[in-house]
C-alpha atoms as a PDB file:
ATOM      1  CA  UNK A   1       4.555 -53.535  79.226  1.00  0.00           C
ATOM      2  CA  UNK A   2       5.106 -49.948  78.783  1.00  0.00           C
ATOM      3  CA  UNK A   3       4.699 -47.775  75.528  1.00  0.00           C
ATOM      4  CA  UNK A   4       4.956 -44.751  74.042  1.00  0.00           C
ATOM      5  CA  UNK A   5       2.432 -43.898  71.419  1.00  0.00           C
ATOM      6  CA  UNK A   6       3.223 -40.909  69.377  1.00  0.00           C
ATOM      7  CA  UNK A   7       0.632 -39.003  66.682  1.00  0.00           C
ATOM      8  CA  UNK A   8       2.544 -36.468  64.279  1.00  0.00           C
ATOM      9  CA  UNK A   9       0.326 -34.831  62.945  1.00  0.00           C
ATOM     10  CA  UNK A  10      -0.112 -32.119  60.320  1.00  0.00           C
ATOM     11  CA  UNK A  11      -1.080 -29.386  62.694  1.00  0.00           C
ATOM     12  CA  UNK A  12      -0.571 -31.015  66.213  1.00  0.00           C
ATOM     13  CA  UNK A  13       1.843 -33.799  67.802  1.00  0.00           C
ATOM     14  CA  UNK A  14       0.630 -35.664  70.758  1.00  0.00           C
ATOM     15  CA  UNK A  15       2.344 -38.072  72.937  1.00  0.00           C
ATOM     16  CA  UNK A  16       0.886 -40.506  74.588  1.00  0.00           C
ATOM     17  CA  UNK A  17       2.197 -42.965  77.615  1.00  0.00           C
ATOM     18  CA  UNK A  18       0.646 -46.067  78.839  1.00  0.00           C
ATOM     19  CA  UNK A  19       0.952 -49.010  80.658  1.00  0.00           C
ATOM     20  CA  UNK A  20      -0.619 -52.467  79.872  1.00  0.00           C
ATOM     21  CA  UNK A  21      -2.660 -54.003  83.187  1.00  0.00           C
ATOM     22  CA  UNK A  22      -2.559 -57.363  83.945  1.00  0.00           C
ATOM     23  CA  UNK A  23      -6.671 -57.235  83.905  1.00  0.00           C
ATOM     24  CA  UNK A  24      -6.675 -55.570  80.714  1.00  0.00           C
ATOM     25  CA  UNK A  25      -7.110 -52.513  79.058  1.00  0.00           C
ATOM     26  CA  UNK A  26      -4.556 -49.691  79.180  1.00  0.00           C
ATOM     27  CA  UNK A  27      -3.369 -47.437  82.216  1.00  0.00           C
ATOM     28  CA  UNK A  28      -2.220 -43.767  80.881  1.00  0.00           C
ATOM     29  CA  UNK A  29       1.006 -42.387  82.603  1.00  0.00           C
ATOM     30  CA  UNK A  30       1.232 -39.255  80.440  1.00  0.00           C
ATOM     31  CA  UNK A  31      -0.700 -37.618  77.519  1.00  0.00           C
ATOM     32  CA  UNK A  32       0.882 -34.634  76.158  1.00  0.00           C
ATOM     33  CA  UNK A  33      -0.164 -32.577  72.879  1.00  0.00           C
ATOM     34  CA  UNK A  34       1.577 -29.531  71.506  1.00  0.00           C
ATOM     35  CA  UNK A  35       0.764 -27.658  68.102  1.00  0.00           C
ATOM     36  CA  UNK A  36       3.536 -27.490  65.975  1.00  0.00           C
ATOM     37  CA  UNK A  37       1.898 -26.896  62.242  1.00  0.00           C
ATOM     38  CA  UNK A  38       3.915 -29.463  60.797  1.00  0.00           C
ATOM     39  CA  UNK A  39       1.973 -28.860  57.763  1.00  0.00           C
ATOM     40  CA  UNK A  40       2.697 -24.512  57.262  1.00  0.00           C
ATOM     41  CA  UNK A  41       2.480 -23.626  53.834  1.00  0.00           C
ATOM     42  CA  UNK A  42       2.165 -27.021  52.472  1.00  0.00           C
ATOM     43  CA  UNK A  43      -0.685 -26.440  50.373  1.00  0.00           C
ATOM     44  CA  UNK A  44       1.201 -23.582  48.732  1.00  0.00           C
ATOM     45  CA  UNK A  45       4.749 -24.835  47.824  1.00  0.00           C
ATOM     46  CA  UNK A  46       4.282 -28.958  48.489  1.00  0.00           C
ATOM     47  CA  UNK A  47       7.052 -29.243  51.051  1.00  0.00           C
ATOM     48  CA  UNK A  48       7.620 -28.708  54.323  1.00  0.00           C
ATOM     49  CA  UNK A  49       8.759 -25.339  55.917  1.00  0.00           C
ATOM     50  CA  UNK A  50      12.166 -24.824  57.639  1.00  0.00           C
ATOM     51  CA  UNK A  51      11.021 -23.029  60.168  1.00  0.00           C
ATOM     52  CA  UNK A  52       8.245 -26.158  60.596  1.00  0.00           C
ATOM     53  CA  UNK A  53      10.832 -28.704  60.322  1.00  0.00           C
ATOM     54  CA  UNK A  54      12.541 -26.422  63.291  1.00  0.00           C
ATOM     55  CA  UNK A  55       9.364 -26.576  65.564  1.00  0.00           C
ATOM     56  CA  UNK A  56       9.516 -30.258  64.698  1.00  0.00           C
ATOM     57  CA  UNK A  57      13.038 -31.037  65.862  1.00  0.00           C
ATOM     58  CA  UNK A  58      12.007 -28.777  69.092  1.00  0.00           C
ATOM     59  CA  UNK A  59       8.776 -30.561  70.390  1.00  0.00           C
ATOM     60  CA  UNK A  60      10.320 -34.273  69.471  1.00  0.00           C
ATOM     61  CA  UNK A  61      13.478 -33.470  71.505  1.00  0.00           C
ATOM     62  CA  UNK A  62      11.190 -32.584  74.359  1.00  0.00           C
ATOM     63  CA  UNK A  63       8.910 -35.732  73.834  1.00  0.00           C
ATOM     64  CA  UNK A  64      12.275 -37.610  73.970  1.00  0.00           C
ATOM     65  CA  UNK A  65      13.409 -36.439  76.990  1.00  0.00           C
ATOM     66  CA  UNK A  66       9.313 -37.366  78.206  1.00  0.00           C
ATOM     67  CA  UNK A  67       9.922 -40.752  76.957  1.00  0.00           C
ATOM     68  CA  UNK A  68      13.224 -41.551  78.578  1.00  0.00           C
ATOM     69  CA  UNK A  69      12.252 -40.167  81.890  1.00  0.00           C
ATOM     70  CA  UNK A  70       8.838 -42.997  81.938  1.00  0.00           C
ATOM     71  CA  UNK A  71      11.864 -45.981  80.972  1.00  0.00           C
ATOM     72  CA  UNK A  72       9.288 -47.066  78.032  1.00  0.00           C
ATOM     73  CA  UNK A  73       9.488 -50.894  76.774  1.00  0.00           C
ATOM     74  CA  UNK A  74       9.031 -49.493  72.984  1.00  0.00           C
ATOM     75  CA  UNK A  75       8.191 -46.265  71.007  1.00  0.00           C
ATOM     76  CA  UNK A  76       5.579 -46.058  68.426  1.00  0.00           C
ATOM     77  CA  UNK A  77       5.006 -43.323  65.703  1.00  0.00           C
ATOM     78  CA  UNK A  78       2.822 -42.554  63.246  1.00  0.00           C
ATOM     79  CA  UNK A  79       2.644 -39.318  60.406  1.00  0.00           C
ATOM     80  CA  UNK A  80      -0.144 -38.740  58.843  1.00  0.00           C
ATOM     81  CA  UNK A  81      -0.656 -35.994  55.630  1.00  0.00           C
ATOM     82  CA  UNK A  82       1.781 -33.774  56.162  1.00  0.00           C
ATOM     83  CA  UNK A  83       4.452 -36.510  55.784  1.00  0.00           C
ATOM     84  CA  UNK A  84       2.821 -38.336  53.118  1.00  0.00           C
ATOM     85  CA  UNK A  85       2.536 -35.185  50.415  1.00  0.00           C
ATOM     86  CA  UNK A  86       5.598 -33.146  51.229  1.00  0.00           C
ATOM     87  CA  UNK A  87       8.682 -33.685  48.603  1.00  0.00           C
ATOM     88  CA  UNK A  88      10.819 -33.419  51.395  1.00  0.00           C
ATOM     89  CA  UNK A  89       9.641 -35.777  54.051  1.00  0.00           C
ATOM     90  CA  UNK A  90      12.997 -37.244  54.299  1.00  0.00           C
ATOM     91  CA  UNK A  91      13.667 -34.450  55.946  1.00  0.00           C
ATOM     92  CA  UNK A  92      11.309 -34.672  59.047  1.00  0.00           C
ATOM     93  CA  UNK A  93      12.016 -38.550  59.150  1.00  0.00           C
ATOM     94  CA  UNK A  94      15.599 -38.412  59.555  1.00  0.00           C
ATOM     95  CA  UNK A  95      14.601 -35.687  62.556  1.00  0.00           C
ATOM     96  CA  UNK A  96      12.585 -38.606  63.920  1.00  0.00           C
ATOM     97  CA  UNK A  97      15.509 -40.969  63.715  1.00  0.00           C
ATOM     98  CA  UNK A  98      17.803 -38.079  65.363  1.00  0.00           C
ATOM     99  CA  UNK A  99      15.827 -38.580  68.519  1.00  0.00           C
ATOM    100  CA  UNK A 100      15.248 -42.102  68.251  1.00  0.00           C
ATOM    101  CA  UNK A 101      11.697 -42.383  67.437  1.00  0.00           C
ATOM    102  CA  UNK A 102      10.980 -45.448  65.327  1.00  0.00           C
ATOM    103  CA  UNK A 103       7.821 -43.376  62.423  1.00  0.00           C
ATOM    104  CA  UNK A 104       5.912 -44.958  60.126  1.00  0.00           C
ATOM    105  CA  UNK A 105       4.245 -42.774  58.018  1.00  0.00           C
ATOM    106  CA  UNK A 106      -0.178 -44.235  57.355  1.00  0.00           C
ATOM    107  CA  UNK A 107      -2.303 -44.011  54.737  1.00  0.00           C
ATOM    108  CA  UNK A 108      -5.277 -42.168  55.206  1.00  0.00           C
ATOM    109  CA  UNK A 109      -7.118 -45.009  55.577  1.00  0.00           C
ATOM    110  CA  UNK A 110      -4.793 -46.644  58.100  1.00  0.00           C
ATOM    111  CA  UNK A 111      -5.231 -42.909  59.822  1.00  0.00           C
ATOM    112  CA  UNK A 112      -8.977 -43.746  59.784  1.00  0.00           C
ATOM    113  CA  UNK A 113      -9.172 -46.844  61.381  1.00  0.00           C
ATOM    114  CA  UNK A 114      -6.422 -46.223  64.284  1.00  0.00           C
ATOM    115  CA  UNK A 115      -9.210 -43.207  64.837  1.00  0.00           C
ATOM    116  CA  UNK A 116     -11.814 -45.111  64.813  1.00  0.00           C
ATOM    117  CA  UNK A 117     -10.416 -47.378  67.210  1.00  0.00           C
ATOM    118  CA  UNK A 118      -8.678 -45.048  69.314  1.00  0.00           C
ATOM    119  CA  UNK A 119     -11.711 -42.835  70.190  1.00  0.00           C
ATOM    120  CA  UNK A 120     -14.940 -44.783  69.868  1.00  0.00           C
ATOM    121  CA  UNK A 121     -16.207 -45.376  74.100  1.00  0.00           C
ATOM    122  CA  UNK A 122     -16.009 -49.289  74.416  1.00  0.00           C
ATOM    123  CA  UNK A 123     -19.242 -48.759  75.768  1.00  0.00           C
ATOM    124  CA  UNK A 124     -21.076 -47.524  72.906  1.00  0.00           C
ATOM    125  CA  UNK A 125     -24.011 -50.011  71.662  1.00  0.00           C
ATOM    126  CA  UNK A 126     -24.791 -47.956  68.466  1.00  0.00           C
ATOM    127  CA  UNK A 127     -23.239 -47.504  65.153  1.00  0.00           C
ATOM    128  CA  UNK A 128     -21.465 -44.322  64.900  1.00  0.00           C
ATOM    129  CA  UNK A 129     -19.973 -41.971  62.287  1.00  0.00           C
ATOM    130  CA  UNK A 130     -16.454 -40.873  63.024  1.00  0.00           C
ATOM    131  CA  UNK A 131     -15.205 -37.450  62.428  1.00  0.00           C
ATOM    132  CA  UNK A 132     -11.683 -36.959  62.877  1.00  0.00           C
ATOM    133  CA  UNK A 133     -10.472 -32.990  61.494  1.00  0.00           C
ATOM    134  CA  UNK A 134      -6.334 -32.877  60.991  1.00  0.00           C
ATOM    135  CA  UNK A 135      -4.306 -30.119  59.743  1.00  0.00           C
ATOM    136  CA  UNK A 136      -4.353 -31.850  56.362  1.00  0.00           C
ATOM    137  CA  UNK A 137      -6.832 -34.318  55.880  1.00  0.00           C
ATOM    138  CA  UNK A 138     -10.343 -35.387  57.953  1.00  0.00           C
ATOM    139  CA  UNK A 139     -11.424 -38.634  58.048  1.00  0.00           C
ATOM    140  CA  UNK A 140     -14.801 -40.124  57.976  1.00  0.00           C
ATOM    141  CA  UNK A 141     -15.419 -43.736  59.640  1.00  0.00           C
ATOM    142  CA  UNK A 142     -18.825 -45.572  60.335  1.00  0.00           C
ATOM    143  CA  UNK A 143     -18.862 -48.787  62.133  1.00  0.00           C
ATOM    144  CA  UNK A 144     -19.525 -50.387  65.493  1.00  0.00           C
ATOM    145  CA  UNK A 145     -17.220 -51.256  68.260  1.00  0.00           C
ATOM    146  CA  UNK A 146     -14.695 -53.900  67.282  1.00  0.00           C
ATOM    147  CA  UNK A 147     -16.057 -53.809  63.571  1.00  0.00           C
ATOM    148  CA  UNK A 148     -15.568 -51.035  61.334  1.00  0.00           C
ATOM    149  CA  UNK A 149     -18.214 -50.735  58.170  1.00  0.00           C
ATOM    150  CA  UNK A 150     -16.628 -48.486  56.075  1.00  0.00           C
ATOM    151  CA  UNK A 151     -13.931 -45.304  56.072  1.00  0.00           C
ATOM    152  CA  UNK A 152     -12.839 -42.357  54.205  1.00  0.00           C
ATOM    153  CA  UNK A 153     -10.145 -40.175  54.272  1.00  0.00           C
ATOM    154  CA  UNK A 154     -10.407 -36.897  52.385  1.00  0.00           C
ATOM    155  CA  UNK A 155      -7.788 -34.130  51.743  1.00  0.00           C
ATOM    156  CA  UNK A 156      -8.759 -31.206  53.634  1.00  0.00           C
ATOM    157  CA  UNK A 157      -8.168 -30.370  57.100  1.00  0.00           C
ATOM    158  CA  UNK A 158      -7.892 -27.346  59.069  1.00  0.00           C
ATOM    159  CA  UNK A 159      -4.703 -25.722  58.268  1.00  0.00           C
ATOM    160  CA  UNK A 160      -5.191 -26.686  54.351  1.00  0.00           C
ATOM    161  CA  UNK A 161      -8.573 -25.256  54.224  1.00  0.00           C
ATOM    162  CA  UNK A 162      -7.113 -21.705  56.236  1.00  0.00           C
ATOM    163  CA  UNK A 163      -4.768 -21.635  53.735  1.00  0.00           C
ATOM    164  CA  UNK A 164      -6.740 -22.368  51.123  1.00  0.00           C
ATOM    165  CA  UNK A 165      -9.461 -19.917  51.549  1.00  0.00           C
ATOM    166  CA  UNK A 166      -9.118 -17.327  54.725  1.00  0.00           C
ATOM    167  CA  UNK A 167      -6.754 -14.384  53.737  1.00  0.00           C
ATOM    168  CA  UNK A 168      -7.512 -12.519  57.181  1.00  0.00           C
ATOM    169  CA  UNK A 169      -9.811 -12.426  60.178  1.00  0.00           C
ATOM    170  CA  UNK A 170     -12.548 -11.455  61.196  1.00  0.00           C
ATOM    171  CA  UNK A 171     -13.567 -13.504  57.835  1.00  0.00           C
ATOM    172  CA  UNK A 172     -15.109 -11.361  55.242  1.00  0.00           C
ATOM    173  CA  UNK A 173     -18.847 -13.161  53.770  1.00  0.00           C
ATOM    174  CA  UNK A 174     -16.999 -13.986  50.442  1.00  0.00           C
ATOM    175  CA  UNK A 175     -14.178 -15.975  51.912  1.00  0.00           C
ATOM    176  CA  UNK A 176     -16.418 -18.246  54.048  1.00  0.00           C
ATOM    177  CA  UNK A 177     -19.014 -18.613  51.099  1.00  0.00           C
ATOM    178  CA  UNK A 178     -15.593 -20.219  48.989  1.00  0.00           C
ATOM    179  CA  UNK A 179     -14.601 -21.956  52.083  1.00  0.00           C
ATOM    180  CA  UNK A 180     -17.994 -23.829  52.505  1.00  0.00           C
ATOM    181  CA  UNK A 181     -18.189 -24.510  48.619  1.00  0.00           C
ATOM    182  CA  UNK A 182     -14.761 -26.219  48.698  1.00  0.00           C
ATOM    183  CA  UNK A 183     -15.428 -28.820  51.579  1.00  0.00           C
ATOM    184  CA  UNK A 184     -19.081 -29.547  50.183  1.00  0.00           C
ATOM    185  CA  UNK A 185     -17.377 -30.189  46.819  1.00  0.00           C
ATOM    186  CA  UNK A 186     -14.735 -32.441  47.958  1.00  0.00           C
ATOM    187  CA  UNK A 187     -17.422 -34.148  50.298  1.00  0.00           C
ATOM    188  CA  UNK A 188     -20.619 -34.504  48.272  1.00  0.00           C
ATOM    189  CA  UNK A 189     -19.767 -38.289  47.144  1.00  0.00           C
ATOM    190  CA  UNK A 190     -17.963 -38.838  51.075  1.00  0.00           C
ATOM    191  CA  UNK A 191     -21.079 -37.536  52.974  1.00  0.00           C
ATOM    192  CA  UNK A 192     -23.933 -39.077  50.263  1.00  0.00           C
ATOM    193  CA  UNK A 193     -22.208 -42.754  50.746  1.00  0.00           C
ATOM    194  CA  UNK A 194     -22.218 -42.338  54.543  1.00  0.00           C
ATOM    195  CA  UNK A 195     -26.265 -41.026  54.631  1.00  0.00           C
ATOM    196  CA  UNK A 196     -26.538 -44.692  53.355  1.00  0.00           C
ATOM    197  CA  UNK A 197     -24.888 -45.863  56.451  1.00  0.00           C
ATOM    198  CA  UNK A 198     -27.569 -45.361  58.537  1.00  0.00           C
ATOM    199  CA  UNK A 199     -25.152 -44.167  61.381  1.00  0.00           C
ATOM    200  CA  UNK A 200     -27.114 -43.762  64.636  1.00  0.00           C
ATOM    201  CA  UNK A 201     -24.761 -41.098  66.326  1.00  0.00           C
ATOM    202  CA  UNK A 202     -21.315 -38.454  65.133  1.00  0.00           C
ATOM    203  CA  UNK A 203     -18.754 -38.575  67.225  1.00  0.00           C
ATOM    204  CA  UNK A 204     -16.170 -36.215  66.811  1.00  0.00           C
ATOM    205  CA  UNK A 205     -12.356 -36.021  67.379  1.00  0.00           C
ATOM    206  CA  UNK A 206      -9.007 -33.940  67.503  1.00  0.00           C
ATOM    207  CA  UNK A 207      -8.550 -30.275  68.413  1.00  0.00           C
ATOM    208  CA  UNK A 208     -11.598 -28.424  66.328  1.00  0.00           C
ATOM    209  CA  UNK A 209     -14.106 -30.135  68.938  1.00  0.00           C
ATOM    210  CA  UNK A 210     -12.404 -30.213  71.986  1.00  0.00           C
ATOM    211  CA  UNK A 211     -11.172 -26.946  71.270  1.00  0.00           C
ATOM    212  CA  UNK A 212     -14.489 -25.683  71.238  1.00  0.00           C
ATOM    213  CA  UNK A 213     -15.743 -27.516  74.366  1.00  0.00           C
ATOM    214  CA  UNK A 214     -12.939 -26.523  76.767  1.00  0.00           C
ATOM    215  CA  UNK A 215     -13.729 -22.879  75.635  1.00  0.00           C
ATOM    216  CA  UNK A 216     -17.372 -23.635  76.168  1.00  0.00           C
ATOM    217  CA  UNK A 217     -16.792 -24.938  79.564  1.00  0.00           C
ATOM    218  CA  UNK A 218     -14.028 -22.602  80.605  1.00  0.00           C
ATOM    219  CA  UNK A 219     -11.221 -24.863  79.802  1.00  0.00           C
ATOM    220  CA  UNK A 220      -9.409 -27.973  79.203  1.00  0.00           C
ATOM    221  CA  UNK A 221     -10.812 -31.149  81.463  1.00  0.00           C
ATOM    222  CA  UNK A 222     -10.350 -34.238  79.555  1.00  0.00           C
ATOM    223  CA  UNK A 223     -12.826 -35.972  81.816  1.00  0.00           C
ATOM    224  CA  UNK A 224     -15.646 -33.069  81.242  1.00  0.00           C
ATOM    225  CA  UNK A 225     -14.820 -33.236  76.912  1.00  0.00           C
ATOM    226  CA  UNK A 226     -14.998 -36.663  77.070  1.00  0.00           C
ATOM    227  CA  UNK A 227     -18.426 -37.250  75.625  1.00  0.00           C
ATOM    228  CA  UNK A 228     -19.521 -34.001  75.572  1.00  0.00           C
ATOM    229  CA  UNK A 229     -22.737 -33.679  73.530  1.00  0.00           C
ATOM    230  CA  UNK A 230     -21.463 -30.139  71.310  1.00  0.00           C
ATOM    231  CA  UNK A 231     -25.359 -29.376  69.499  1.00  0.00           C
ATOM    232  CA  UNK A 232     -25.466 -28.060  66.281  1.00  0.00           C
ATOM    233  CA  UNK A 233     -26.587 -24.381  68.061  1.00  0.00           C
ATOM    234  CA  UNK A 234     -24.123 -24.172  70.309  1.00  0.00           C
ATOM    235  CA  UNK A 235     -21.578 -24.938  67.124  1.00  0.00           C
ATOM    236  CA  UNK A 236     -23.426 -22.168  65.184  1.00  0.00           C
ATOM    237  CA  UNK A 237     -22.887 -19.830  68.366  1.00  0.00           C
ATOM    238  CA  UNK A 238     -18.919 -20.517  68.151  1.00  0.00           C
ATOM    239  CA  UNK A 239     -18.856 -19.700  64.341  1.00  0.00           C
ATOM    240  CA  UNK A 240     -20.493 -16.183  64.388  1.00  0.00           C
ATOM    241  CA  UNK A 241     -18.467 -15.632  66.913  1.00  0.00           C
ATOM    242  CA  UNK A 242     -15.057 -16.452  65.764  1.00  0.00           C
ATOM    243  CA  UNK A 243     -15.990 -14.912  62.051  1.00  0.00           C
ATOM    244  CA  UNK A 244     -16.009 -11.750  63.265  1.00  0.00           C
ATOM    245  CA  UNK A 245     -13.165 -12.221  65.215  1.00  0.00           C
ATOM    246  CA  UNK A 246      -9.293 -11.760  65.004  1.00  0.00           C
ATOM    247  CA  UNK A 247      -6.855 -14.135  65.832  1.00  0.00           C
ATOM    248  CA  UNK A 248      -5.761 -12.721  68.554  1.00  0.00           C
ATOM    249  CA  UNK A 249      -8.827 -12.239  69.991  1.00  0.00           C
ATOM    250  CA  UNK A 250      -9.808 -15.920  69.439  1.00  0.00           C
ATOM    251  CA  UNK A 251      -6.469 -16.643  70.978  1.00  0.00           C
ATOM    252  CA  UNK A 252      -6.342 -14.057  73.618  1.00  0.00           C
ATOM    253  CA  UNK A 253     -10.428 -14.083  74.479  1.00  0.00           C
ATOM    254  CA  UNK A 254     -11.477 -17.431  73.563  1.00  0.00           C
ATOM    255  CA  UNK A 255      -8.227 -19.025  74.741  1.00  0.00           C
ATOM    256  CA  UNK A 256      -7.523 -20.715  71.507  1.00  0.00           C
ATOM    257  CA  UNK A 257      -4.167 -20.389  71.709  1.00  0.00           C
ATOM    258  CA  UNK A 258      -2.292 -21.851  69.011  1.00  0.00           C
ATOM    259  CA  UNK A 259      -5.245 -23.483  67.420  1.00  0.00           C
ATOM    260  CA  UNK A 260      -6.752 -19.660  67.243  1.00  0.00           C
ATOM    261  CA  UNK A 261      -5.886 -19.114  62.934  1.00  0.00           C
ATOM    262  CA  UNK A 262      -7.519 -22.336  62.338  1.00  0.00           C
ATOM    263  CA  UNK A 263     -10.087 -23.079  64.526  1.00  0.00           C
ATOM    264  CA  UNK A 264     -12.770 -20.742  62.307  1.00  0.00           C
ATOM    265  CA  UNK A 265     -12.015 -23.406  59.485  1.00  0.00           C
ATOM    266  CA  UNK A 266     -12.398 -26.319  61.419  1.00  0.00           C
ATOM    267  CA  UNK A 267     -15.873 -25.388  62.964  1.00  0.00           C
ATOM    268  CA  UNK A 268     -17.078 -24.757  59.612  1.00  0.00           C
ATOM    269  CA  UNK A 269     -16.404 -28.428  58.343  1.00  0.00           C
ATOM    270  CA  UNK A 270     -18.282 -29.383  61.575  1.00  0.00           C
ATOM    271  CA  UNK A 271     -21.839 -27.782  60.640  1.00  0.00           C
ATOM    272  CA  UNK A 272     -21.397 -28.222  56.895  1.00  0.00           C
ATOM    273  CA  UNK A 273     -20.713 -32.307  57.939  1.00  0.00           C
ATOM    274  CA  UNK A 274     -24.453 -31.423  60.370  1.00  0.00           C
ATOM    275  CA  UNK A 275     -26.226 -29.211  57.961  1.00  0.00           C
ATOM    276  CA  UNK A 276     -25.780 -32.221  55.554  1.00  0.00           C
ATOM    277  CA  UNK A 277     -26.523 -35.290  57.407  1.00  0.00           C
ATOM    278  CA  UNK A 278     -29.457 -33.239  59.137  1.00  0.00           C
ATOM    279  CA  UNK A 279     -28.207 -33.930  62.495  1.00  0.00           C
ATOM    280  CA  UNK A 280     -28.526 -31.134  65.522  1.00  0.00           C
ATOM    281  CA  UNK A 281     -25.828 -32.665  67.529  1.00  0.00           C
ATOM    282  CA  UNK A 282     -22.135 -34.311  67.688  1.00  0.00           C
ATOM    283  CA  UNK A 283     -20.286 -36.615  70.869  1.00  0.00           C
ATOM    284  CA  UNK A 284     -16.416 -35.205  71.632  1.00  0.00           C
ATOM    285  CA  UNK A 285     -14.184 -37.220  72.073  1.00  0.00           C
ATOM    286  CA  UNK A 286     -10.369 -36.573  73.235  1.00  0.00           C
ATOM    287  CA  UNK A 287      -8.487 -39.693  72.474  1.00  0.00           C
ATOM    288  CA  UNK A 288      -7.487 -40.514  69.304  1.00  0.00           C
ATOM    289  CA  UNK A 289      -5.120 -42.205  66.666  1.00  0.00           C
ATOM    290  CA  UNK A 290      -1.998 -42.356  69.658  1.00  0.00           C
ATOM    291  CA  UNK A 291      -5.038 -44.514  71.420  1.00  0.00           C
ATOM    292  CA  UNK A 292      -5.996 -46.858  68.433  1.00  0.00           C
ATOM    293  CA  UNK A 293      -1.903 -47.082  68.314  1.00  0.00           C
ATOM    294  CA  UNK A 294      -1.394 -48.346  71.747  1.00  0.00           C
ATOM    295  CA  UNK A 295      -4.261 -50.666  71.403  1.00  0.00           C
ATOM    296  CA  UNK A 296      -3.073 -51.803  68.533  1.00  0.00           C
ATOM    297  CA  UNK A 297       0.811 -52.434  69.733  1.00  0.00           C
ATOM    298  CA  UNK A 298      -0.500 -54.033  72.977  1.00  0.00           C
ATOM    299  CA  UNK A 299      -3.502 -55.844  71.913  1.00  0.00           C
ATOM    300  CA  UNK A 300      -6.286 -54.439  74.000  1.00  0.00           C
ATOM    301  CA  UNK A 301      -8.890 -53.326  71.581  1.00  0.00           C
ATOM    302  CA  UNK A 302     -11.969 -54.667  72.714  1.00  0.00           C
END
């Protein structure tokens, strides 16, 4: 049986393809992601933008096209904050149904667990806190594979927080000190529940981390993110150097491309999350909800 699995996010949508095999497990045909800041100015005026509902229609037509071309069995969406706080939703659904993707828009606890599910290496023994950073939200899972303890989802993410808090960049001292204050306020309770976890490891998901690995390593390689051990220096490294940087030069220089106005705000979550669970180091990982989907749809979750 063949799939499509499709994550639209708030800043990002990815695509992904796979095959069930008749041993088991999944075999992945295509895996595509493109930033498309579903979630522009959301924060500010509660629905989404034209010209992000126009990006929208753009990427899905091309994902389409992707989708036809691999003759899938069925297609599977999800939206995730973006779609569930903008007034005008309707609007990006009915693009969805234009190309004849099938959506279901999660809670963020249904976002949490496909995470959680999608990401985690089937191989790890320990119990592990999940970190997954959207455009909109971030969610917080612990558990252990095939059993999740407890999950969180919280209502910041990267574009939100950039909104929120960054007028320009290179970030002046004032506007990271009131971004820092806002995600340790709306994570004090989050982060005090999970030190009572007892988690044994972070992992960490979506495009702040592997963002910050492929520019570490000199570029995208799934296979060299995967598992990538990002320590808390190295993260520290990345921040001074993107606060006293423009975008373009994180874009241009760093090779953040579209994830360059952003990216400063996402870090920062990262080594508040460390700095609070007095941890000096976090696992990558570049799978993801569209992975907890297809396991889900075909069964293969171990």
């Amino acid at each position: 049986m063949k799939i499509a699995a499709l994550d639209l996010g708030t800043n990002s949508f990815l695509c992904l393809i796979v095959e069930k095999k008749i041993e088991g497990g999944i075999q992945v045909l295509h895996d595509e992601m493109r930033v498309v800041r579903l979630g522009q100015g959301l924060g500010h005026t509660k629905k989404l933008h034209p010209e992000a509902l126009k990006r929208a229609d753009g990427c899905l037509k091309m994902y389409a096209e992707i989708i036809r071309k691999f003759q899938v069995d069925q297609i599977h969406a999800v939206a995730t904050a973006a779609a569930r706080e903008a007034e005008n939703s309707f609007e990006f659904l009915e693009i969805c149904q234009k190309h004849q993707i099938p959506i279901t828009t999660i809670s963020g606890q249904e976002e949490a667990l496909m995470s959680f599910q999608g990401s985690i290496d089937p191989n790890e023994n320990k119990r592990v806190l999940l970190i997954d950073i959207g455009g909109g939200s971030t969610e917080y899972i612990v558990g252990q594979i095939g059993k999740i303890e407890w999950a969180q989802s919280l209502p910041y993410g990267a574009v939100k927080l950039t909104e929120q808090s960054i007028s320009s960049q290179p970030v002046s001292e004032s506007e990271e000190k009131k971004l820092r204050q806002i995600i340790r306020t709306q994570s004090e309770k989050t982060w005090t529940q999970i030190q009572t976890l007892n988690s044994e490891k972070i992992w960490a998901v979506a495009g702040t981390p592997t963002s910050l690995v492929a520019a570490t390593i000199g570029g995208f390689n799934s296979q060299k993110i995967d598992g990538y051990c990002l320590s808390q220096s190295l993260l520290k490294e990345w921040i001074q150097k993107l606060r006293s940087s423009s975008v373009e030069e994180n874009k241009i220089k760093y090779g953040f491309g579209d994830r360059a106005d952003v990216i400063f705000a996402g870090a920062v979550i990262l080594d508040e999350l460390l700095e609070r669970l007095n941890s000096k180091e976090i696992f990558v990982s570049t799978k993801g909800i569209r992975y907890g989907l297809a396991h889900k749809v075909l069964g293969t979750f171990s």
